[in-house]
Protein backbone atom coordinates (compact mmCIF):
# COMPACT_ATOMS: atom_id res chain seq x y z
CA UNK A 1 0.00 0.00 0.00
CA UNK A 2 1.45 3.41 -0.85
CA UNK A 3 1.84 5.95 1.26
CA UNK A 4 1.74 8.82 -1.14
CA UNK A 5 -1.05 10.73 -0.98
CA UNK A 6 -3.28 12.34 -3.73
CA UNK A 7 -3.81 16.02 -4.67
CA UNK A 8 -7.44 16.67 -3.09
CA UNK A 9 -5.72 15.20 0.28
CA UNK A 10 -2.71 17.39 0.17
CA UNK A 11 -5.06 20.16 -0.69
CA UNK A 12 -6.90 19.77 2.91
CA UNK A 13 -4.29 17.86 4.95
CA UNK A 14 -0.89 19.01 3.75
CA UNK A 15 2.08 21.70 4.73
CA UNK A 16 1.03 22.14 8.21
CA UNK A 17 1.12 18.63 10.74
CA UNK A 18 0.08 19.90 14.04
CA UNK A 19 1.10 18.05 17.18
CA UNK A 20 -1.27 17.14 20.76
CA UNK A 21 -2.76 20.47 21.73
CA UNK A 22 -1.79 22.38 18.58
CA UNK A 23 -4.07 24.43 16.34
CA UNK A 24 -5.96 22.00 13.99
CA UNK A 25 -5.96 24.89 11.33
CA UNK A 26 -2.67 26.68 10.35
CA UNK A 27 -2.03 30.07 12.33
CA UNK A 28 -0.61 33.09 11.43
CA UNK A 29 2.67 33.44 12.74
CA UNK A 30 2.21 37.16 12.44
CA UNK A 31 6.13 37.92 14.25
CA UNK A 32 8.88 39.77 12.23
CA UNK A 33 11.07 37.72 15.03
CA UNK A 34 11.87 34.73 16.96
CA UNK A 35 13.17 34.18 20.45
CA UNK A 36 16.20 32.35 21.29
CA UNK A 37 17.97 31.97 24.80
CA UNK A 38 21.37 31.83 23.40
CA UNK A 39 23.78 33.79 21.51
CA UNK A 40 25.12 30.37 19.78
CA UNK A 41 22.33 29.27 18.43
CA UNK A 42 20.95 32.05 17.05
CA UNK A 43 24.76 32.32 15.12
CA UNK A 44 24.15 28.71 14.04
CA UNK A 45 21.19 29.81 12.50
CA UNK A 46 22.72 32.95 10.81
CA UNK A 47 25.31 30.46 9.23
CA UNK A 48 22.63 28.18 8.00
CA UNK A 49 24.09 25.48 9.84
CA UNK A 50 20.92 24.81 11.91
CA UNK A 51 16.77 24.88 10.77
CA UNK A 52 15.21 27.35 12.38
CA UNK A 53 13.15 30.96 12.40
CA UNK A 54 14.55 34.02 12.90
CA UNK A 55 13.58 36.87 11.12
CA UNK A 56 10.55 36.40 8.82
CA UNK A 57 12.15 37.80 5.40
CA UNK A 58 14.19 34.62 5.79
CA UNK A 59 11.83 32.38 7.05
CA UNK A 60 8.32 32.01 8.64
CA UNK A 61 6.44 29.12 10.05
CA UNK A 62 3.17 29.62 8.38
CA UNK A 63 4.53 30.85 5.15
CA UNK A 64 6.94 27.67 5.29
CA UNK A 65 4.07 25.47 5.80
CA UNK A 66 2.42 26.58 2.78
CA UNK A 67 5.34 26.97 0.58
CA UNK A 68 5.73 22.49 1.27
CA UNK A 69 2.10 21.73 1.05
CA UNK A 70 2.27 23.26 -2.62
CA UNK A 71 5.84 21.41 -3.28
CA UNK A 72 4.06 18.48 -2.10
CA UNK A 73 1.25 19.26 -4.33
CA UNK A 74 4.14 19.43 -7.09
CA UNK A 75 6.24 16.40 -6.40
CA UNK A 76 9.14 18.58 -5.52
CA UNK A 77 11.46 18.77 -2.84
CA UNK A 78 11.57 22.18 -1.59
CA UNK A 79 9.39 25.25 -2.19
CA UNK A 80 10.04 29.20 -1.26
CA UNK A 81 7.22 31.60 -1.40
CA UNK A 82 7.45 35.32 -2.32
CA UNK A 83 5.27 38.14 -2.39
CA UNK A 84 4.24 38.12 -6.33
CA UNK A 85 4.06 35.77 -9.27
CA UNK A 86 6.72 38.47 -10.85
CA UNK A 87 9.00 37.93 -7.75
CA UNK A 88 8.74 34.12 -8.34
CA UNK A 89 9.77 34.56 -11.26
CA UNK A 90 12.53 36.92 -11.43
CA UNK A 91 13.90 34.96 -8.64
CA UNK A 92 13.83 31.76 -10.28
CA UNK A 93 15.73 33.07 -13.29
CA UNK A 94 17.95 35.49 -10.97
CA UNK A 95 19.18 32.55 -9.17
CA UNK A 96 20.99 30.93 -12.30
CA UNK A 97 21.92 33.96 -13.93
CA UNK A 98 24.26 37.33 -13.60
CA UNK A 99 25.58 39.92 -15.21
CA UNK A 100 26.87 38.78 -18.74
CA UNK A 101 24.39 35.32 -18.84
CA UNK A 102 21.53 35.05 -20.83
CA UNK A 103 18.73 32.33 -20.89
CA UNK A 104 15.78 31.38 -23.81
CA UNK A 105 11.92 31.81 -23.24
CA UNK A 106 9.19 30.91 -25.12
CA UNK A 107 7.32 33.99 -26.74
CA UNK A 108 4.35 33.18 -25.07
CA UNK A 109 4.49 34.59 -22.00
CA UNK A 110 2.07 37.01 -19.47
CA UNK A 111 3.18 40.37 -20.77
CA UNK A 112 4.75 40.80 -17.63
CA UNK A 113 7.16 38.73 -17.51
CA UNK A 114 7.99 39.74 -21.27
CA UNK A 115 8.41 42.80 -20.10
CA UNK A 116 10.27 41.62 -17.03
CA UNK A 117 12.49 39.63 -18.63
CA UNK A 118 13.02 41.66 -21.94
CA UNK A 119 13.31 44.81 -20.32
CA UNK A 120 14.39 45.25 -17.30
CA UNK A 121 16.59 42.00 -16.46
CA UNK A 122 18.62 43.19 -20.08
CA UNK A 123 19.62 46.67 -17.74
CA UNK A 124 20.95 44.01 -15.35
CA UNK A 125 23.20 42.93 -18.11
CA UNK A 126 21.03 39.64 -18.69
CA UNK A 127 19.61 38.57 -21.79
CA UNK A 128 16.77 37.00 -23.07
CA UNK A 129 15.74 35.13 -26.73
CA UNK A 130 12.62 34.90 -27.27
CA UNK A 131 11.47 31.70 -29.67
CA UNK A 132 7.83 30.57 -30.31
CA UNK A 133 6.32 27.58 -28.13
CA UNK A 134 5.80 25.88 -31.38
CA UNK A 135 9.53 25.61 -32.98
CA UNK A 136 11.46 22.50 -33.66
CA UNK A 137 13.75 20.67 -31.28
CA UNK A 138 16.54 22.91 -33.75
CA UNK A 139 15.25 25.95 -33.86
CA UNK A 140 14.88 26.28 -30.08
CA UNK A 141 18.84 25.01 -29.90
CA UNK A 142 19.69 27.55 -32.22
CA UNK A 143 18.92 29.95 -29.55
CA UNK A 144 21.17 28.73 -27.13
CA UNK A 145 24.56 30.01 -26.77
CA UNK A 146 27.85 29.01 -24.67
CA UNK A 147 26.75 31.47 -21.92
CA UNK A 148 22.63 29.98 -21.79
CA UNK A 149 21.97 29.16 -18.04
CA UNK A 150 17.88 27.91 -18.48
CA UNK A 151 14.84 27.17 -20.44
CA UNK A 152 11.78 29.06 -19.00
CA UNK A 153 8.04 29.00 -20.48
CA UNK A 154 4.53 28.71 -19.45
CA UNK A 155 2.68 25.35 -19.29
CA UNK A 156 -0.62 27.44 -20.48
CA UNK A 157 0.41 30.70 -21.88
CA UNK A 158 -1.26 34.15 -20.52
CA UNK A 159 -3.38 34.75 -22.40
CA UNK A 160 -2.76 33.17 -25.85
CA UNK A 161 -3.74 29.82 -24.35
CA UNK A 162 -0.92 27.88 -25.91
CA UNK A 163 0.21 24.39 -24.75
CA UNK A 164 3.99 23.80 -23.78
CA UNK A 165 5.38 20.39 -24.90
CA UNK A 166 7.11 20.13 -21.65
CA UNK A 167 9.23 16.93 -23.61
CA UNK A 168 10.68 18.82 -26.40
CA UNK A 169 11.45 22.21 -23.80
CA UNK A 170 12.85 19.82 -21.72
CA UNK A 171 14.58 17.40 -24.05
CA UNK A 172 16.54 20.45 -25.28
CA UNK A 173 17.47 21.95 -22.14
CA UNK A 174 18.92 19.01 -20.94
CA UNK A 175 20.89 18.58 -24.31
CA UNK A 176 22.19 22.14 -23.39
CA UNK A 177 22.99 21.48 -19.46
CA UNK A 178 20.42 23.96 -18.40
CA UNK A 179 17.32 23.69 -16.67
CA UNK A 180 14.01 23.45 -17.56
CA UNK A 181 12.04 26.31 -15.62
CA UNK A 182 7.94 26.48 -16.13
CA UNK A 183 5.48 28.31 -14.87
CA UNK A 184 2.96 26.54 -14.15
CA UNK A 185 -0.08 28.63 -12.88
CA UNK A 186 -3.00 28.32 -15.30
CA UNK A 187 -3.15 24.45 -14.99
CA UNK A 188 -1.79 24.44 -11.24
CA UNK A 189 -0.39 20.86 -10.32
CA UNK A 190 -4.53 19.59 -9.74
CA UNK A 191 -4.07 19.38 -13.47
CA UNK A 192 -0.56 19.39 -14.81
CA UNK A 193 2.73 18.28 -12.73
CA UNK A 194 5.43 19.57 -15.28
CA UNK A 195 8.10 17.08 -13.27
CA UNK A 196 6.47 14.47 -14.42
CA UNK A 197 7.39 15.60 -18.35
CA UNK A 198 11.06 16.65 -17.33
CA UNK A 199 10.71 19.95 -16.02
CA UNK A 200 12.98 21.09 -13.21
CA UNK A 201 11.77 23.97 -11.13
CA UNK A 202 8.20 25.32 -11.24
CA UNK A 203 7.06 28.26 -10.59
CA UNK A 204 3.43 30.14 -9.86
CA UNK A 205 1.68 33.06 -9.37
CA UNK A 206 -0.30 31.78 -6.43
CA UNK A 207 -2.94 34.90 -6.95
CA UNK A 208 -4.56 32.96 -9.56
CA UNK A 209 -6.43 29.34 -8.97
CA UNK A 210 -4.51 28.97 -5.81
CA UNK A 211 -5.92 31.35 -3.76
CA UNK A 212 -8.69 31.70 -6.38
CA UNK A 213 -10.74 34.56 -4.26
CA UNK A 214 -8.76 37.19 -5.49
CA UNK A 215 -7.63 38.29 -2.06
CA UNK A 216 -3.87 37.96 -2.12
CA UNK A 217 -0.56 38.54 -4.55
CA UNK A 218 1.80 36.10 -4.12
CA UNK A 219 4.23 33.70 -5.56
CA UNK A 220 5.86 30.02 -5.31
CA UNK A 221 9.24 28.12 -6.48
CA UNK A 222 9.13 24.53 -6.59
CA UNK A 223 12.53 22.57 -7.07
CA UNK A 224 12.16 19.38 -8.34
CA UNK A 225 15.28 18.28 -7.21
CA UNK A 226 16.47 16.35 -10.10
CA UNK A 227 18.51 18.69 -11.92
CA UNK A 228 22.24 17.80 -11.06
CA UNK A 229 24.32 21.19 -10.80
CA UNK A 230 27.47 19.50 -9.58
CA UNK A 231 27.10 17.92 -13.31
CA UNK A 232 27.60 21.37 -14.97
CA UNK A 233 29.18 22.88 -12.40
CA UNK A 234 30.65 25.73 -14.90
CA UNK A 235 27.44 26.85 -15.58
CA UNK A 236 26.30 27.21 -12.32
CA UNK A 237 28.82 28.95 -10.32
CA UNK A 238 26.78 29.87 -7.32
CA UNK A 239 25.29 27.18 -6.65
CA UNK A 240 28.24 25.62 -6.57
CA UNK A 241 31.49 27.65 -5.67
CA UNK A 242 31.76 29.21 -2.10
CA UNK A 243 29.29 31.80 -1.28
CA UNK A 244 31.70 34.35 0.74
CA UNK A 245 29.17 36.13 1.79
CA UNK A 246 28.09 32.56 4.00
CA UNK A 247 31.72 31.69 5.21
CA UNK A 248 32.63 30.24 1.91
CA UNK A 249 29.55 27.76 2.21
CA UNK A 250 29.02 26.07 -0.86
CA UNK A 251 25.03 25.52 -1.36
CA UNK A 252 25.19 22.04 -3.15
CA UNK A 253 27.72 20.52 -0.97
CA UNK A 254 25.71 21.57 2.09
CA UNK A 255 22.18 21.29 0.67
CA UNK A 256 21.94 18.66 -2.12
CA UNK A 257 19.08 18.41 -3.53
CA UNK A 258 17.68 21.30 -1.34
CA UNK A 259 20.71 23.57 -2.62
CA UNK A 260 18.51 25.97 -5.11
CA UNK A 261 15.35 26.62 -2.76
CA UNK A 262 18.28 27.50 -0.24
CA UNK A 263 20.48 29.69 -2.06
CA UNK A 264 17.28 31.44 -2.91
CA UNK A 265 16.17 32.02 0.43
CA UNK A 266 19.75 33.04 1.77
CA UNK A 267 20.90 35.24 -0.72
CA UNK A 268 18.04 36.43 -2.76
CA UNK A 269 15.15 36.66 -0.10
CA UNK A 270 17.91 37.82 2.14
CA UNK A 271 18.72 40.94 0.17
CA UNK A 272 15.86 41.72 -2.25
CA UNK A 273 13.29 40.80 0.49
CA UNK A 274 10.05 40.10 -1.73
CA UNK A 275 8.44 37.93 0.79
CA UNK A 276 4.71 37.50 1.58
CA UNK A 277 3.01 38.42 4.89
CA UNK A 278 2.01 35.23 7.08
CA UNK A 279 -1.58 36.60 6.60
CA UNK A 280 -1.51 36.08 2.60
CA UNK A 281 -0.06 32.74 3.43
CA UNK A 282 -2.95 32.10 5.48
CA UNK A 283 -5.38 33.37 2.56
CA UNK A 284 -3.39 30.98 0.14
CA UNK A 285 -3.78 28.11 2.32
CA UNK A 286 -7.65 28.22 2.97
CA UNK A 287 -7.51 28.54 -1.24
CA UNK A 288 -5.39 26.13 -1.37
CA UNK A 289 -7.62 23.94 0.73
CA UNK A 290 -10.97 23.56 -2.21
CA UNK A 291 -8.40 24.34 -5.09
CA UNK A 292 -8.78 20.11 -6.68
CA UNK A 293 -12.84 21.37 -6.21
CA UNK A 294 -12.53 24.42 -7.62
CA UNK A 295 -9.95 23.85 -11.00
CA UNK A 296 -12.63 20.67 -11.83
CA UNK A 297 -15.02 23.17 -11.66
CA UNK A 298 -13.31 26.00 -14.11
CA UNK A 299 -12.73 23.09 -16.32
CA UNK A 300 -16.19 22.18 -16.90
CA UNK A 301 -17.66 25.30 -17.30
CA UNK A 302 -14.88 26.26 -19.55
CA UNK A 303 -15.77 24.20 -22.39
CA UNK A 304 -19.05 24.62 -22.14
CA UNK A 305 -18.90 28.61 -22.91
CA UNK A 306 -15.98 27.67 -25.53
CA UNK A 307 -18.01 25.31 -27.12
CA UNK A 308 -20.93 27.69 -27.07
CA UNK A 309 -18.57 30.29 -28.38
CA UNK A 310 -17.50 28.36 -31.08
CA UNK A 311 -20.72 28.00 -32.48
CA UNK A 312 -21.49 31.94 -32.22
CA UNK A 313 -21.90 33.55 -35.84
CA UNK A 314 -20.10 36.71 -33.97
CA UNK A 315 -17.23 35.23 -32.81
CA UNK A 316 -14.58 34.95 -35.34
CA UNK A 317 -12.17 32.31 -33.12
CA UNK A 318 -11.75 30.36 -29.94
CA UNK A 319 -8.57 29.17 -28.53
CA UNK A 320 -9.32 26.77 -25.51
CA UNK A 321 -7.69 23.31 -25.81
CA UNK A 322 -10.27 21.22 -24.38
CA UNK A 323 -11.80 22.10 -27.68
CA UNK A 324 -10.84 19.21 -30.71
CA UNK A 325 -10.54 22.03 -33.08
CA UNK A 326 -7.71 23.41 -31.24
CA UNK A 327 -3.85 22.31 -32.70
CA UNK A 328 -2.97 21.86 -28.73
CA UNK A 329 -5.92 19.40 -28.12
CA UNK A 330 -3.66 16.19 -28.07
CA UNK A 331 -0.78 17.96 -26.22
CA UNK A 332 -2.71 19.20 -23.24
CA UNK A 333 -5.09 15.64 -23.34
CA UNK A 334 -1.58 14.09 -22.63
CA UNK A 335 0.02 16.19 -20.95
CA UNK A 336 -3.45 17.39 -19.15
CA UNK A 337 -5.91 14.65 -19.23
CA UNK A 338 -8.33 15.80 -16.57
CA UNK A 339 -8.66 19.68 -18.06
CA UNK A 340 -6.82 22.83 -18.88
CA UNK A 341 -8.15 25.64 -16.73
CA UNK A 342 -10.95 28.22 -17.11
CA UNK A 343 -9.08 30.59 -19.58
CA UNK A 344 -10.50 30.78 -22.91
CA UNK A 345 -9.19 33.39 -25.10
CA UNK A 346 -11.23 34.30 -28.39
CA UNK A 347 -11.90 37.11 -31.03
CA UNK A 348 -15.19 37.86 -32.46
CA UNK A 349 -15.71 39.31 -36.05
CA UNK A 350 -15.65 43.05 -36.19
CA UNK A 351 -13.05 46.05 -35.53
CA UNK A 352 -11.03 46.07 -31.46
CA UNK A 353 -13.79 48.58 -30.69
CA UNK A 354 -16.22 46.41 -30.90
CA UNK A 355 -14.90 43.96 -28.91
CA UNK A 356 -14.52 46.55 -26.24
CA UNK A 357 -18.10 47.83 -26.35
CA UNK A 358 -19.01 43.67 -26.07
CA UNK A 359 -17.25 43.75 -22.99
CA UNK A 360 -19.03 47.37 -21.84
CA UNK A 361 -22.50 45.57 -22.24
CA UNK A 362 -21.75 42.30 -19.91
CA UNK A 363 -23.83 43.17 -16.75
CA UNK A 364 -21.97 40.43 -14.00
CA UNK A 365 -19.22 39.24 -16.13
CA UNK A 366 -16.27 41.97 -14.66
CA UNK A 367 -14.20 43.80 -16.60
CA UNK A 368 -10.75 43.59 -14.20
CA UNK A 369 -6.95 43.24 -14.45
CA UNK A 370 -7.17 39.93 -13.18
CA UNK A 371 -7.86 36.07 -14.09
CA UNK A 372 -8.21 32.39 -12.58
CA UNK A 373 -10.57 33.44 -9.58
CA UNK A 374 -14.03 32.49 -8.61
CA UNK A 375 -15.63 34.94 -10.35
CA UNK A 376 -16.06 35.26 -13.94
CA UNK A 377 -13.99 38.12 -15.36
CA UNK A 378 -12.84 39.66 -19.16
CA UNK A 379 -9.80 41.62 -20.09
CA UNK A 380 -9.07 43.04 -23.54
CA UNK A 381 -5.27 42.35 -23.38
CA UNK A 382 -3.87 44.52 -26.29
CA UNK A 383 -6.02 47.52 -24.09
CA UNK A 384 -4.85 46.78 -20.58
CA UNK A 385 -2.47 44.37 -19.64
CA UNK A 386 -0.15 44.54 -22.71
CA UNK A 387 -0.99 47.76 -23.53
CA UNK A 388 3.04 48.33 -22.70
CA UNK A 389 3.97 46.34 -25.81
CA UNK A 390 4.35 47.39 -29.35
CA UNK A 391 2.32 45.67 -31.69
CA UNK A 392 5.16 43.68 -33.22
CA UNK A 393 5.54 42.56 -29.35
CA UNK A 394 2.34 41.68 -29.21
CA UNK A 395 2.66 39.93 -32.14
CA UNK A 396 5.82 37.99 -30.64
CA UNK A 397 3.80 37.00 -27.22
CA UNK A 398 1.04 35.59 -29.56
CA UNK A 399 -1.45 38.49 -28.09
CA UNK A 400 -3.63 39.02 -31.52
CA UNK A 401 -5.66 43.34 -31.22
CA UNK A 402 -8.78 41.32 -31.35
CA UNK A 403 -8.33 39.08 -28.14
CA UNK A 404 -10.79 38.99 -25.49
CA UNK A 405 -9.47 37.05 -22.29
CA UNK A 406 -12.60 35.28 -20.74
CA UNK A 407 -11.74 33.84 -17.41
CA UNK A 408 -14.24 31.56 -16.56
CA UNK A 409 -15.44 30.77 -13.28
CA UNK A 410 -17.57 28.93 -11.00
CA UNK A 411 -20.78 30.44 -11.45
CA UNK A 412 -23.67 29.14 -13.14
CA UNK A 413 -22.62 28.22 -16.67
CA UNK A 414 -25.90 28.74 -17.91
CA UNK A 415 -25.87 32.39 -16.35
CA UNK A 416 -22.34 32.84 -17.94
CA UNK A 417 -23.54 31.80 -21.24
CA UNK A 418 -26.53 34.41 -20.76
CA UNK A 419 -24.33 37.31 -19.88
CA UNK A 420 -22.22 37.00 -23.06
CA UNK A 421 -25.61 36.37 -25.42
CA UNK A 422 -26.97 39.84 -24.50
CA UNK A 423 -23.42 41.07 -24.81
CA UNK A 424 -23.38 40.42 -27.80
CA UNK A 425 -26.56 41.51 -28.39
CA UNK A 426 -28.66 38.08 -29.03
């Protein structure tokens, strides 16, 4: 009999294992500080030679207990959470790579983190090539070059809706020495575990299904712990070479397999400090707690509006992969065989404006800067969220002028489907 447990039981049960006379549910451990009663320990502690809480940018019990119910949930090893899905990110990629490095991405990518990693990481003297989801096993080596630290792309991309084959991303990496780094938010782990296909850290932006309530930002990293840094130790010189600033401790000697979460905690949490509030944590873990109820939910009232959609005279195209019409419908039924998520992106016929006056008439269906809660929602991405981009950006992240982001929640479907039929004026 195994002892491993599934999703909707790590859901409720895991992270936080309370002992005789301890709080059933997680607390807050709302304390910037810790008490010790000796000077020794707390400098064993500083010189990460002993587990322990201290100062709560380094460490916190409740946002600890979080961080390994979602690793759990991943099938990783170790897990750090941070106070954004942007942090998560940038920290993931900042932990491989300095000044002079440069990693590949797939083009389609949240506009944020195009921007994130095409703008501001290149005036920290990193760079980024962009290549589309869907080139060949060649054309994504030809992007690589002798100074290519990591992989990084998005199992379902915001907002395009394209499918990752996790394989060929991660077939290539490997064949470079680099990690494969996803982001896995839209499908969360209840329906995709990118480990499984050969991915090596994941990351999230826990604001979206997670917590699913839209009541917190936040961020996780999930190491996998299979990637073997010692084995291209060149590449990876702080991972493995002495960290001065840690009395010449070197993280894979004295982590192993827990050596990136570490090194990200100690150096990068340490000094850039993007961690979230015990509070959030607490909001992500009562999310976290319905989130294999929830995503089943999305799912199934997904395709229903993108198969009503889809047979709309007004609407000119539908990109949900639950749909057999879509290229990605094989991909994500292997890769994702119990559902996507509740994105749907689509275009109807007709000019941009009159997609945005569709969006003006919907009467519950929200127009907000957000997706992947409870609540059904819309965005016009070329108009808000990318509106930073140029159009041959926009072009490059696979955002088409015409795409309408519906975010499809838990509601009635049959309610849903009646909002968008007097939107468009049925």
């Amino acid at each position: 009999m195994s002892n491993k447990q599934n999703a909707g039981t790590i859901c409720v049960q895991g992270g936080w294992k309370p002992g005789n006379g301890e709080a059933r549910v997680l607390p807050i451990y709302q304390s910037t500080t810790f008490k010790y009663s000796s000077s020794e320990q707390m400098a064993r502690l500083f010189d990460l030679e002993e587990n322990g809480y201290f100062y709560t940018r380094l460490a916190n019990p409740t946002n600890d207990a979080v961080a390994s119910k979602i690793a759990e949930l991943e099938g990783g090893v170790a897990a750090i959470l941070t106070s954004s899905g942007q942090a998560a990110n940038f920290y993931a990629v900042f932990n491989l790579c300095e000044s002079g490095d440069h990693f590949v991405c797939s083009s389609a990518i949240y506009g944020g983190t195009f921007n994130l990693f095409a703008v501001t990481m290149k005036k920290m003297g990193i760079e980024c090539t962009f290549v589309s989801p869907d080139a060949s096993e060649e054309e994504l080596s030809a992007a690589f070059r002798p100074n290519t630290k990591l992989l990084f792309g998005e199992t379902i991309s915001n907002p395009s809706n394209d499918i990752l084959d996790i394989e060929k991303f991660a077939r290539v990496a490997h064949s470079h020495g680099v990690p494969l780094v996803v982001d896995n938010t839209f499908p969360t782990p209840i329906n995709c575990r990118p480990f499984e296909w050969g991915a090596d850290i994941v990351t999230h932006s826990t604001t979206k299904y997670m917590d699913g309530h839209a009541t917190s930002v936040g961020g996780a990293i999930v190491d996998s712990g299979n990637f073997d840094w010692e084995a291209h130790a060149e590449k990876f010189p702080g991972l493995t070479t002495p960290d001065e600033s840690y009395h010449g401790l070197t993280y894979t000697k004295a982590f192993g397999k827990g050596a990136f979460i570490t090194k990200a905690t100690a150096q990068l949490m340490r000094d850039l400090g993007s961690i979230p509030s015990p509070h959030n944590s607490f909001l992500l873990n009562i999310g976290l707690e319905t989130l294999h109820l929830r995503v089943a939910r999305h799912c199934e009232n997904a395709l229903k509006v993108a198969q009503w959609l889809e047979k709309n005279p007004k609407v000119g195209w539908v990109n949900y992969a639950g749909l057999e019409s879509s290229k990605y419908h094989e991909l994500a039924k292997k890769q994702m065989p119990n559902g996507t998520c509740g994105v749907i992106s689509f275009g109807l016929k007709g000019s941009r404006e009159e997609a945005i006056e569709f969006m003006d008439r919907l009467k519950f269906i929200s127009i907000v800067t957000h997706v992947a809660d409870a609540r059904t929602c819309v965005l016009h991405p070329a108009s808000h969220t990318h509106r930073q981009l140029t159009d041959e950006q926009l072009r490059e992240a696979g955002v088409a002028p015409d795409l309408v982001r519906l975010s499809v929640g838990i509601e009635d479907v049959d309610d849903i489907i009646n909002d968008l039929q007097q939107a468009l004026g049925e």
